[in-house]
C-alpha atoms as a PDB file:
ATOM      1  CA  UNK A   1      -1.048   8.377 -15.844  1.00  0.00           C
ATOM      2  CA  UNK A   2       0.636  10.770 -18.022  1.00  0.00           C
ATOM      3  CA  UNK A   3       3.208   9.424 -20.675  1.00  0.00           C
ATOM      4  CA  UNK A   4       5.910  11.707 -19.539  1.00  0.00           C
ATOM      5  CA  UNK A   5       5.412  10.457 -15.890  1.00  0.00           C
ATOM      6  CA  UNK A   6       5.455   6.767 -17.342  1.00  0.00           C
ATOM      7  CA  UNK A   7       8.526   7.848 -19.261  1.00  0.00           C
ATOM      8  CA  UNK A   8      10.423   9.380 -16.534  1.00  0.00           C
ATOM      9  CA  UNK A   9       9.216   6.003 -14.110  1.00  0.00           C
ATOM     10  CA  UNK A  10      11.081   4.123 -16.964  1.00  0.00           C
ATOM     11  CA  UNK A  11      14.026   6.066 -17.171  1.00  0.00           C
ATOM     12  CA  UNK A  12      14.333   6.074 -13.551  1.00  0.00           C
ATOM     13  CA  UNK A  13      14.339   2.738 -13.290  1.00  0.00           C
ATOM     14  CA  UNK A  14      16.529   1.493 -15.950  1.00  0.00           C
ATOM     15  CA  UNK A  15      19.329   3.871 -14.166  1.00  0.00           C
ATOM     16  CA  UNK A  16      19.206   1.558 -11.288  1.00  0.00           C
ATOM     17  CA  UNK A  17      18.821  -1.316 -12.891  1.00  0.00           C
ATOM     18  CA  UNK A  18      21.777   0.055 -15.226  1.00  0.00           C
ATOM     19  CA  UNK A  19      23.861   0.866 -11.952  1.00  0.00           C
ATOM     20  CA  UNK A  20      23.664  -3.315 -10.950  1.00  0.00           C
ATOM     21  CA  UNK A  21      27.054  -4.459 -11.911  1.00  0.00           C
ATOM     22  CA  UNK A  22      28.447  -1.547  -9.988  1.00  0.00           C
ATOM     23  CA  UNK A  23      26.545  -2.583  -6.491  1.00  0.00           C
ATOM     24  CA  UNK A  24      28.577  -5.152  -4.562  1.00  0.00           C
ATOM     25  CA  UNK A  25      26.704  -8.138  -2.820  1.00  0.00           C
ATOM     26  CA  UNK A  26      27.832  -6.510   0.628  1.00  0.00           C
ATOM     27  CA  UNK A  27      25.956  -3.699  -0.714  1.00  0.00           C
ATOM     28  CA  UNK A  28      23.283  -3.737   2.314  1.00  0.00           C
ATOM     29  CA  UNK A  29      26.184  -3.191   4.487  1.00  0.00           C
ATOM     30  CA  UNK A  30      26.040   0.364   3.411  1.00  0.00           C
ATOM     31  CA  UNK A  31      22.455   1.561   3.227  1.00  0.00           C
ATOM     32  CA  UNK A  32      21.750  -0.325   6.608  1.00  0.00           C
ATOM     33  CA  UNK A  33      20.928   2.834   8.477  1.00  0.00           C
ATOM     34  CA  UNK A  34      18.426   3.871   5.540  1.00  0.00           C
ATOM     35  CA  UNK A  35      14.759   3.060   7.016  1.00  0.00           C
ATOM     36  CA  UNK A  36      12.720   0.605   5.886  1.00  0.00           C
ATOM     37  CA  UNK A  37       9.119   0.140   6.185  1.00  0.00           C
ATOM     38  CA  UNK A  38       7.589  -3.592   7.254  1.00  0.00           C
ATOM     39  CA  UNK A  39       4.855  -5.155   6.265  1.00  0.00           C
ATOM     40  CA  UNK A  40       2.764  -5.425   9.492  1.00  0.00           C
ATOM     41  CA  UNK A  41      -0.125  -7.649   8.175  1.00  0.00           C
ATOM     42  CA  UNK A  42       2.234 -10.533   8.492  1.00  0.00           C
ATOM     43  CA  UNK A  43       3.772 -12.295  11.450  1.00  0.00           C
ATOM     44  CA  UNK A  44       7.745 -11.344  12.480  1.00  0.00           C
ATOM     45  CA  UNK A  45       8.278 -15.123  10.983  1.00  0.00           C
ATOM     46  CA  UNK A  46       7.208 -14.287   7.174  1.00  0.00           C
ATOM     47  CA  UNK A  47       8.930 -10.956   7.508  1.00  0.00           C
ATOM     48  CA  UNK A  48      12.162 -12.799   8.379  1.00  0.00           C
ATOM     49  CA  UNK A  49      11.655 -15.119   5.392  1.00  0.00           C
ATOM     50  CA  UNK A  50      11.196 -12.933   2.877  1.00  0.00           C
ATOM     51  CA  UNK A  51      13.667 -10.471   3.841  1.00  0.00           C
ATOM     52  CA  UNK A  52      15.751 -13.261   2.844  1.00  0.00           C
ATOM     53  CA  UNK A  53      13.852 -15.049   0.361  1.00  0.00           C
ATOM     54  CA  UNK A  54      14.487 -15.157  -3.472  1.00  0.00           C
ATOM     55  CA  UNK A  55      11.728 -14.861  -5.269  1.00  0.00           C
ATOM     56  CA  UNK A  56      11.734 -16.941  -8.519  1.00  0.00           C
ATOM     57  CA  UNK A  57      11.872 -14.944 -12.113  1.00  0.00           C
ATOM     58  CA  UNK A  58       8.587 -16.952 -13.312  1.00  0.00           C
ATOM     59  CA  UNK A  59       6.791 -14.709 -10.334  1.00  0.00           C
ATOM     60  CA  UNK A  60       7.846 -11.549 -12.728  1.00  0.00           C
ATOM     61  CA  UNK A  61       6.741 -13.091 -15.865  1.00  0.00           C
ATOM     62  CA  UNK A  62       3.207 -13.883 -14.419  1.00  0.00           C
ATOM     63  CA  UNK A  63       2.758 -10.072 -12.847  1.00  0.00           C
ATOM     64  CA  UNK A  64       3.226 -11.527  -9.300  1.00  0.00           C
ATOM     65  CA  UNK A  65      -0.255 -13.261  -9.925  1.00  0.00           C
ATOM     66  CA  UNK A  66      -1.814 -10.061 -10.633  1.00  0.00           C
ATOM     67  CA  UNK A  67      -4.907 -10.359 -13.454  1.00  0.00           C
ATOM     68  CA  UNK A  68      -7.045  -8.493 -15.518  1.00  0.00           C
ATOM     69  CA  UNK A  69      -9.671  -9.030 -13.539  1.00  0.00           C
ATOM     70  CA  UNK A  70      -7.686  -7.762 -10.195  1.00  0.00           C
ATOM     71  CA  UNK A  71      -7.015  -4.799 -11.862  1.00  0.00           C
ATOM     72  CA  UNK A  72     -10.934  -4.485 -13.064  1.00  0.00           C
ATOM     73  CA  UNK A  73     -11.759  -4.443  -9.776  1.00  0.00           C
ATOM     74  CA  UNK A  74      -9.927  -1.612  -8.361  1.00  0.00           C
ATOM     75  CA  UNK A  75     -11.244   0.566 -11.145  1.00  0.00           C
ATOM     76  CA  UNK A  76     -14.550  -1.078 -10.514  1.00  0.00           C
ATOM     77  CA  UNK A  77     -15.078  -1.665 -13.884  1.00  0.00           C
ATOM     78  CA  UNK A  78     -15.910  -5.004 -15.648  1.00  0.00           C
ATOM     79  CA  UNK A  79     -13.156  -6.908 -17.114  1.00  0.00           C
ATOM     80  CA  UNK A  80     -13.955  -6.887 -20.403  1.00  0.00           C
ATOM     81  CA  UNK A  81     -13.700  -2.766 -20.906  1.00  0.00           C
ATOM     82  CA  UNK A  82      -9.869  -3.564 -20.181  1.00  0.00           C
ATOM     83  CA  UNK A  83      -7.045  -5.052 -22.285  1.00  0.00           C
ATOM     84  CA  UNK A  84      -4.303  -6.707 -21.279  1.00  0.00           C
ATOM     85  CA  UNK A  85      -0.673  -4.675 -22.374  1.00  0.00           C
ATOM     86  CA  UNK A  86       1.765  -6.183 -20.215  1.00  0.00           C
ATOM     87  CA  UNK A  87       5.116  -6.528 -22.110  1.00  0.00           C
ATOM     88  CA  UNK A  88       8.549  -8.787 -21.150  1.00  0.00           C
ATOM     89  CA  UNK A  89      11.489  -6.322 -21.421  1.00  0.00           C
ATOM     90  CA  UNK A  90      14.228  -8.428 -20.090  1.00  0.00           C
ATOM     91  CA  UNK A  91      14.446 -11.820 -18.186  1.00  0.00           C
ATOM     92  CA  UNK A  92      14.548  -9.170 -15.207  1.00  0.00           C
ATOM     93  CA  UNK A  93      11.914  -6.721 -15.840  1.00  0.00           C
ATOM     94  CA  UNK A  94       8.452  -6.664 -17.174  1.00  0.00           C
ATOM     95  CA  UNK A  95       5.612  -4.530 -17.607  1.00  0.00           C
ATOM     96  CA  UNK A  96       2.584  -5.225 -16.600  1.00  0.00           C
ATOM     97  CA  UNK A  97      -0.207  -3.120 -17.658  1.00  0.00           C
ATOM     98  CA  UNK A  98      -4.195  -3.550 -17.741  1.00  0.00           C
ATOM     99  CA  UNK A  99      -5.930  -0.449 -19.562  1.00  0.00           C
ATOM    100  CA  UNK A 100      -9.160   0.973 -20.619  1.00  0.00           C
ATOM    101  CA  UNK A 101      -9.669   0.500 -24.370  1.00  0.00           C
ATOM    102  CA  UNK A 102      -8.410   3.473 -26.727  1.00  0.00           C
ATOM    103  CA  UNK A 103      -7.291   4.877 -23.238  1.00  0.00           C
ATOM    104  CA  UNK A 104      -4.401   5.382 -20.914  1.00  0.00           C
ATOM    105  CA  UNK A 105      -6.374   4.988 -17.884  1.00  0.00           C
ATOM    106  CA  UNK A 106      -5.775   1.736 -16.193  1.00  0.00           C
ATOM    107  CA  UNK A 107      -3.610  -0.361 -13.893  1.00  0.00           C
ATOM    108  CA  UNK A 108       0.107  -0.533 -14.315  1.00  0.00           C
ATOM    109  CA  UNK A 109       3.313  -1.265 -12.586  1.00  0.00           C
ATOM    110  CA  UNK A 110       7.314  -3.013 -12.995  1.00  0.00           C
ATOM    111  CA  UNK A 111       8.109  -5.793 -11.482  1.00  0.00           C
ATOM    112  CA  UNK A 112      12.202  -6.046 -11.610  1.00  0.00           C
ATOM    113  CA  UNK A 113      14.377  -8.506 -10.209  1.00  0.00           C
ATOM    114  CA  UNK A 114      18.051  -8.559  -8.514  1.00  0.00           C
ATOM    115  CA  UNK A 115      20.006 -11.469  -8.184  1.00  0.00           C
ATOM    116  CA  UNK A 116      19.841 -11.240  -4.444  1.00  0.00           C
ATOM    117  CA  UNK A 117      17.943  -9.454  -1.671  1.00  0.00           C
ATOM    118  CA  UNK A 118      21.443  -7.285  -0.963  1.00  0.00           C
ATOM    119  CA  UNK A 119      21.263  -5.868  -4.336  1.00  0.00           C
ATOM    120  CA  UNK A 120      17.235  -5.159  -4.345  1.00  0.00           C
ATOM    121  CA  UNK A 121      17.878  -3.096  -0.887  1.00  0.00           C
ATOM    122  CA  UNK A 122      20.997  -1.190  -2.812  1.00  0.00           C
ATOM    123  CA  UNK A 123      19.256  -0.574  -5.937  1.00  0.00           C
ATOM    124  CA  UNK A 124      15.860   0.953  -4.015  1.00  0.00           C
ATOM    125  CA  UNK A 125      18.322   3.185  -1.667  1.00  0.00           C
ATOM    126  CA  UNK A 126      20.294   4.066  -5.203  1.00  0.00           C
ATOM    127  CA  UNK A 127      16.195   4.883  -6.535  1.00  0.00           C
ATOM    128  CA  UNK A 128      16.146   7.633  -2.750  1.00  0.00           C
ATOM    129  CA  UNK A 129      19.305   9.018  -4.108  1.00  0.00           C
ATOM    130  CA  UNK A 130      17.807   9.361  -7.986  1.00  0.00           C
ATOM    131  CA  UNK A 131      14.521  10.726  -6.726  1.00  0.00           C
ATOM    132  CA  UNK A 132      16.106  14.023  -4.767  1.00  0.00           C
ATOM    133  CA  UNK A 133      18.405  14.566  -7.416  1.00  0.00           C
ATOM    134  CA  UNK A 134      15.607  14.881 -10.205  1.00  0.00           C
ATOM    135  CA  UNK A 135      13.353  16.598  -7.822  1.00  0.00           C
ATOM    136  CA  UNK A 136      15.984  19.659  -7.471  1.00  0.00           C
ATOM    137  CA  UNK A 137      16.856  19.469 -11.265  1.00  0.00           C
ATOM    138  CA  UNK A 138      13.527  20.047 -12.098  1.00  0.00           C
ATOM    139  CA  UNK A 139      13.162  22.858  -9.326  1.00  0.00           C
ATOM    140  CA  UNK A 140      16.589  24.647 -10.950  1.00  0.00           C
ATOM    141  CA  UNK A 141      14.761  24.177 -14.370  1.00  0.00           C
ATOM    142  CA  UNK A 142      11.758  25.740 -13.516  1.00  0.00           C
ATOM    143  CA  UNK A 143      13.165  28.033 -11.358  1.00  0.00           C
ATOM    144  CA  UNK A 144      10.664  27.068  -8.743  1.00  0.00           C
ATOM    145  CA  UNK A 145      10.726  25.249  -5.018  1.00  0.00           C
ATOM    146  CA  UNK A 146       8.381  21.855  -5.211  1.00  0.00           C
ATOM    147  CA  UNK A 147       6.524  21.881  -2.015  1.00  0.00           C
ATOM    148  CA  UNK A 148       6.040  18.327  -1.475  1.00  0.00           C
ATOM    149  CA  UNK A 149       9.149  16.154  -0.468  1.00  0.00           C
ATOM    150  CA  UNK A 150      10.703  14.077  -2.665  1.00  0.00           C
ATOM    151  CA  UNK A 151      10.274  11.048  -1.067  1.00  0.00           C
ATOM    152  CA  UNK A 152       7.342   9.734   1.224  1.00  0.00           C
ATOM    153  CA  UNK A 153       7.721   6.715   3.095  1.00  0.00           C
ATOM    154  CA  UNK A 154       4.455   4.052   2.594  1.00  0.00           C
ATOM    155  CA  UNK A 155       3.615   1.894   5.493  1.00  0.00           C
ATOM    156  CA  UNK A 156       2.365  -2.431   5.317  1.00  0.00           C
ATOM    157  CA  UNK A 157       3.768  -2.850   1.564  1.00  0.00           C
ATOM    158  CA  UNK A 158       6.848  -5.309   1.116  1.00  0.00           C
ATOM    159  CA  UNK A 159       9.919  -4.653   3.239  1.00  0.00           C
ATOM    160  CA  UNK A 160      10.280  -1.124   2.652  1.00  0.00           C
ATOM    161  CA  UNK A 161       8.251   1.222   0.137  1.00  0.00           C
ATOM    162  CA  UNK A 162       7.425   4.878  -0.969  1.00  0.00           C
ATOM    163  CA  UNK A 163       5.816   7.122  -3.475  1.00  0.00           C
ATOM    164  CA  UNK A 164       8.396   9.217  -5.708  1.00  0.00           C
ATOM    165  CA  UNK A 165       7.216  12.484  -6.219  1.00  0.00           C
ATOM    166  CA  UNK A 166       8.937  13.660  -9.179  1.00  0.00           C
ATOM    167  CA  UNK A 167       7.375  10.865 -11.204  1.00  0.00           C
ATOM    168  CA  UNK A 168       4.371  10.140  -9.030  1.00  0.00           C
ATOM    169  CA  UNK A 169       5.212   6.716  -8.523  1.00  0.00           C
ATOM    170  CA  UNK A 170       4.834   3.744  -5.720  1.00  0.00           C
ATOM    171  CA  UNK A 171       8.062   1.465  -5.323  1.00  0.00           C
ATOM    172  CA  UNK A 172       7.678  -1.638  -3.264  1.00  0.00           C
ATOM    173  CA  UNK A 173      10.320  -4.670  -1.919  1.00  0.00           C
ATOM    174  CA  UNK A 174       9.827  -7.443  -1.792  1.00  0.00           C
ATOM    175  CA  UNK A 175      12.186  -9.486  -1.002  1.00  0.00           C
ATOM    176  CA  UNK A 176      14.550  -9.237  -4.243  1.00  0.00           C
ATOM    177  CA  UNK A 177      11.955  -7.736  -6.273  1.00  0.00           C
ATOM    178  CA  UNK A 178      10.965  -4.172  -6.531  1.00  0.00           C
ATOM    179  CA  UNK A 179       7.358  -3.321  -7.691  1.00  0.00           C
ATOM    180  CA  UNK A 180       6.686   0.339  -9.241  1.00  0.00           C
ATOM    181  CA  UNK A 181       2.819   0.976  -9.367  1.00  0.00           C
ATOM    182  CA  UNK A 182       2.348   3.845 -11.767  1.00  0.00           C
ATOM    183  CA  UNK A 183       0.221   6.903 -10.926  1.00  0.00           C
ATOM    184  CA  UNK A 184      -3.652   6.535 -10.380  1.00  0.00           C
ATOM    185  CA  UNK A 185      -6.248   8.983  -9.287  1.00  0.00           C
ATOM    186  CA  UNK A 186      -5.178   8.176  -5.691  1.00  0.00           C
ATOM    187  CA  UNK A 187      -2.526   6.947  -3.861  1.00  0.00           C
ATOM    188  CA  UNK A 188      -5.040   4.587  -2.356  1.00  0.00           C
ATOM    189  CA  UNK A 189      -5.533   2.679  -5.380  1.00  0.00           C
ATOM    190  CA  UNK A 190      -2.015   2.312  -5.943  1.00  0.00           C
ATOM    191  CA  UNK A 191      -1.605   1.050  -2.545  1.00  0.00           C
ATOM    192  CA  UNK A 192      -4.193  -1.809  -3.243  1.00  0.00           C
ATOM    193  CA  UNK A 193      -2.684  -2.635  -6.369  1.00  0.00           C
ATOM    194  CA  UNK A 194       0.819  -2.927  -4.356  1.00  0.00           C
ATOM    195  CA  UNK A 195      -0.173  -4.723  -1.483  1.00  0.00           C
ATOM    196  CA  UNK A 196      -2.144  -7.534  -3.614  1.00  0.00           C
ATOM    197  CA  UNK A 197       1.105  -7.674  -6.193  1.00  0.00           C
ATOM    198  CA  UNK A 198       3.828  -8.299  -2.950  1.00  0.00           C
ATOM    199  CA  UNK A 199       0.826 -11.035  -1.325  1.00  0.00           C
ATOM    200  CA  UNK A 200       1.007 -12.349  -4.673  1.00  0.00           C
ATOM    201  CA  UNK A 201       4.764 -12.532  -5.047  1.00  0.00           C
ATOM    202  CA  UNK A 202       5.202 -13.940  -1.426  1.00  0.00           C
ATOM    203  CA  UNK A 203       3.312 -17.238  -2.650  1.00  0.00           C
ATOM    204  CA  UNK A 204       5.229 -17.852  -5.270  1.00  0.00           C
END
């Protein structure tokens, strides 16, 4: 994880988050035809509740259950080479963050929340529409052609999810809470570490 990727992730994501007052509640009337990507691992009756369910802010504040020693083993290392950086920006985003000590390396994702499940499904379409238009200002800045798409759609994580090229990132639903996994060695790991942070927000 570089800190220009983590940067750019943090940028990104504050311009949706800064967009919020500007999204109406009818907002999901308008990115409706967008796709989404369901969570197959659970039955059609928990995918109806959560696409409707509001999770509580206390889930953000506690990393959606997600520990030091979850993240410990998905770099299968032991817990106590890692320390524990997570950080409370706002009542409505936090960082949580598990790294190596003296290094960069680690686990580490956002966890934001909307005040309804209308405005979470805006503000990750609004993230779509941020994502192309960084991917061709960079190309027109570099005077080169990326050849990966900007957007890749994940499948089984949240409601809908997918990795962000420009900034190498994971974004998740669920429910009215987006997840952004930061880069890893592989997409993989970042997958684990998004589908046990959305099991863990589902329980709260």
């Amino acid at each position: 994880m570089t800190t220009y990727r983590l940067s750019l992730s943090f940028i990104l994501l504050m311009a949706v988050l800064g967009c919020e007052s500007e999204v109406p509640d009818t907002a999901s009337q308008s990115v409706s035809d967008s796709p989404t990507v369901v969570d197959r691992s659970e039955t059609d009756d928990t995918e109806g509740a959560m696409n409707n369910k509001i999770v509580p802010r206390a889930a953000i504040a506690a990393c959606g259950g997600f520990t030091i020693d979850d993240a410990a083993s998905i770099l299968d290392v032991p817990a106590s080479q890692l320390e524990d950086r997570s950080e409370t920006y706002s009542n409505k985003l936090n960082l949580c963050s598990f790294q190596k000590q003296g290094s960069a390396d680690g686990v580490g994702f956002y966890l934001s929340i909307s005040d309804s499940v209308e405005r979470a499904k805006a503000e990750m379409e609004q993230g779509r529409g941020m994502a192309d238009l960084a991917q061709t200002t960079i190309d027109q800045l570099t005077g080169s052609e990326s050849q990966e798409e900007a957007l890749k759609n994940a499948e089984s994580l949240g409601e809908e999810a997918y990795f962000m090229e420009v900034n190498g990132t994971l974004n998740i639903r669920v429910g009215n809470v987006q997840i952004q996994v930061f880069p890893m060695q592989d997409q993989q790991q970042m997958k684990r570490v998004g589908r046990m942070v959305a099991m863990g927000l589902k329980k709260f």
